[in-house]
C-alpha atoms as a PDB file:
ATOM      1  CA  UNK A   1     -29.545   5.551  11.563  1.00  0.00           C
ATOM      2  CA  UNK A   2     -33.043   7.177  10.218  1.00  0.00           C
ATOM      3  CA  UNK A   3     -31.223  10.377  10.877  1.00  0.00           C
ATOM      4  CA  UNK A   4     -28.933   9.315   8.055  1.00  0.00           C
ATOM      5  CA  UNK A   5     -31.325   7.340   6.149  1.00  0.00           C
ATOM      6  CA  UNK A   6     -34.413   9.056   6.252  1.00  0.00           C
ATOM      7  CA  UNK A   7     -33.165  12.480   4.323  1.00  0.00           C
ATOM      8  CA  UNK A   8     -31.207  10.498   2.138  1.00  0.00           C
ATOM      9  CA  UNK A   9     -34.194   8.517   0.873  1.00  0.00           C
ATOM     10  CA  UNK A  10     -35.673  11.890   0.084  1.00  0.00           C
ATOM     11  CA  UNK A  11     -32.483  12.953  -2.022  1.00  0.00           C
ATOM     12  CA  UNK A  12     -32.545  10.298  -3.775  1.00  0.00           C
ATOM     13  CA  UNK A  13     -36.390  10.795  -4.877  1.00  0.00           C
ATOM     14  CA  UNK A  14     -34.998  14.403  -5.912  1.00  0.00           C
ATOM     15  CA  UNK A  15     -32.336  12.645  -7.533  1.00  0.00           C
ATOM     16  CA  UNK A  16     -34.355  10.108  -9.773  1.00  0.00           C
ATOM     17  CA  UNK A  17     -36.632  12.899 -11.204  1.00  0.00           C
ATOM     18  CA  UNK A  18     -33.671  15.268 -11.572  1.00  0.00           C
ATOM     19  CA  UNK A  19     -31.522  12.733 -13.281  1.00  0.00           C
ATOM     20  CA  UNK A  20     -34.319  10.631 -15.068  1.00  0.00           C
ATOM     21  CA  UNK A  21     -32.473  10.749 -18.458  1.00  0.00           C
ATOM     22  CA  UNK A  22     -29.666   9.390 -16.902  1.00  0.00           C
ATOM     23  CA  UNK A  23     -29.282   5.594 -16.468  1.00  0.00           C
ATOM     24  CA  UNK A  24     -25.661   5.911 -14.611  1.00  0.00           C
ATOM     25  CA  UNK A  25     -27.587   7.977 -12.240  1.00  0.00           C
ATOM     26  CA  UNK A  26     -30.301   5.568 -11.511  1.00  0.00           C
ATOM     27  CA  UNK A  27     -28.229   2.849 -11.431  1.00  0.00           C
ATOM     28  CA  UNK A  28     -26.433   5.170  -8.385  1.00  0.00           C
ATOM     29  CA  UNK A  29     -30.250   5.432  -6.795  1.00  0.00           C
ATOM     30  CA  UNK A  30     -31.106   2.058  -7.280  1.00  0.00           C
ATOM     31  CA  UNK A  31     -28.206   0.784  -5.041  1.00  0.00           C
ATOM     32  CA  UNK A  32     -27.913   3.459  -2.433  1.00  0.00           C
ATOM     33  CA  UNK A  33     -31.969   2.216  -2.140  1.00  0.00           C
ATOM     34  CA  UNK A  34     -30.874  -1.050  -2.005  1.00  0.00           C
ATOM     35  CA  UNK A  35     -29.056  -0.492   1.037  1.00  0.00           C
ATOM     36  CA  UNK A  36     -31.744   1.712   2.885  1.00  0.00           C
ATOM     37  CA  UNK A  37     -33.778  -1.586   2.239  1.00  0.00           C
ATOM     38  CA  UNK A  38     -31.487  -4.471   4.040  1.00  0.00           C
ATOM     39  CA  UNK A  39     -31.462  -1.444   6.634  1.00  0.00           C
ATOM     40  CA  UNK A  40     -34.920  -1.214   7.165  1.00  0.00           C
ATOM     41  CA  UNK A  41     -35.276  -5.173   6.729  1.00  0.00           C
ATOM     42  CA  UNK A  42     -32.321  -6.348   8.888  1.00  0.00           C
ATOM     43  CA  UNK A  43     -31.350  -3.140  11.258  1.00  0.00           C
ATOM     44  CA  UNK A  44     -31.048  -5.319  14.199  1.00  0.00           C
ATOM     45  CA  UNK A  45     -27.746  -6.986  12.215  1.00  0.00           C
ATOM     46  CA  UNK A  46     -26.792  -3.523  10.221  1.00  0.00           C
ATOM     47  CA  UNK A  47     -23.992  -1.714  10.937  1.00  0.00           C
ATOM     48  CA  UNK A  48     -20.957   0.266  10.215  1.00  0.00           C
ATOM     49  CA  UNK A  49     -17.492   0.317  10.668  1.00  0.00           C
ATOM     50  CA  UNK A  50     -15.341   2.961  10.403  1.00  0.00           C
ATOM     51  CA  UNK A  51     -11.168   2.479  10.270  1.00  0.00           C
ATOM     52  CA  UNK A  52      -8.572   5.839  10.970  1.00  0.00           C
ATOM     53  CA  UNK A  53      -5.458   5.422   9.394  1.00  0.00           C
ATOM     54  CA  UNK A  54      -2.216   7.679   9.005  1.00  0.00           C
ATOM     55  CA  UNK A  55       0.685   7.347   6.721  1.00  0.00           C
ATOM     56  CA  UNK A  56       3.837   6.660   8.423  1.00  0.00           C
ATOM     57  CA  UNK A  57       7.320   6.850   7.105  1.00  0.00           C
ATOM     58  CA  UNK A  58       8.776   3.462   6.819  1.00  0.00           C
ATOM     59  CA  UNK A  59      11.772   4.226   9.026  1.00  0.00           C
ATOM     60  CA  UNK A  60       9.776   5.426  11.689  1.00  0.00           C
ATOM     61  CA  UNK A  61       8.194   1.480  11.865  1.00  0.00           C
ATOM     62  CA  UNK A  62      11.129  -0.205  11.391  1.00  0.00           C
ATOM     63  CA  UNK A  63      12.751   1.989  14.324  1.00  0.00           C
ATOM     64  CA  UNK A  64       9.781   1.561  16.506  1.00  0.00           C
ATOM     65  CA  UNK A  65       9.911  -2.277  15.839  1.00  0.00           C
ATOM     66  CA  UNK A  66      13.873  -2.188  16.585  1.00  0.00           C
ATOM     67  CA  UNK A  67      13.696  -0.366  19.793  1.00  0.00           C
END
């Protein structure tokens, strides 16, 4: 996870001198540092989970559930 966490953490430095006049922004930073903090404080418990879904017609459910 540095891999992801590590260059973001530098963005978002970049970020909070680029968007200084910009509370929405910071507000942005502020959680995404959040995060990179329970990380870095709980990475033994921290992790992700990632779901693939499709759309399916309904008939094609309701024949696969018939057959």
């Amino acid at each position: 996870m540095e891999e992801y966490y590590n260059p973001l953490n530098l963005n978002l430095i970049n970020m909070e001198k680029k968007y200084v006049e910009v509370p929405s922004a910071l507000d942005v930073v502020k959680m995404i540092k959040q995060e990179i903090s329970v990380y870095q404080h709980h990475s033994d418990d921290y992790s992700y989970v990632f779901y693939g879904m499709r759309n399916r017609p309904l008939f094609i459910d309701i024949f696969c559930v018939i057959i």
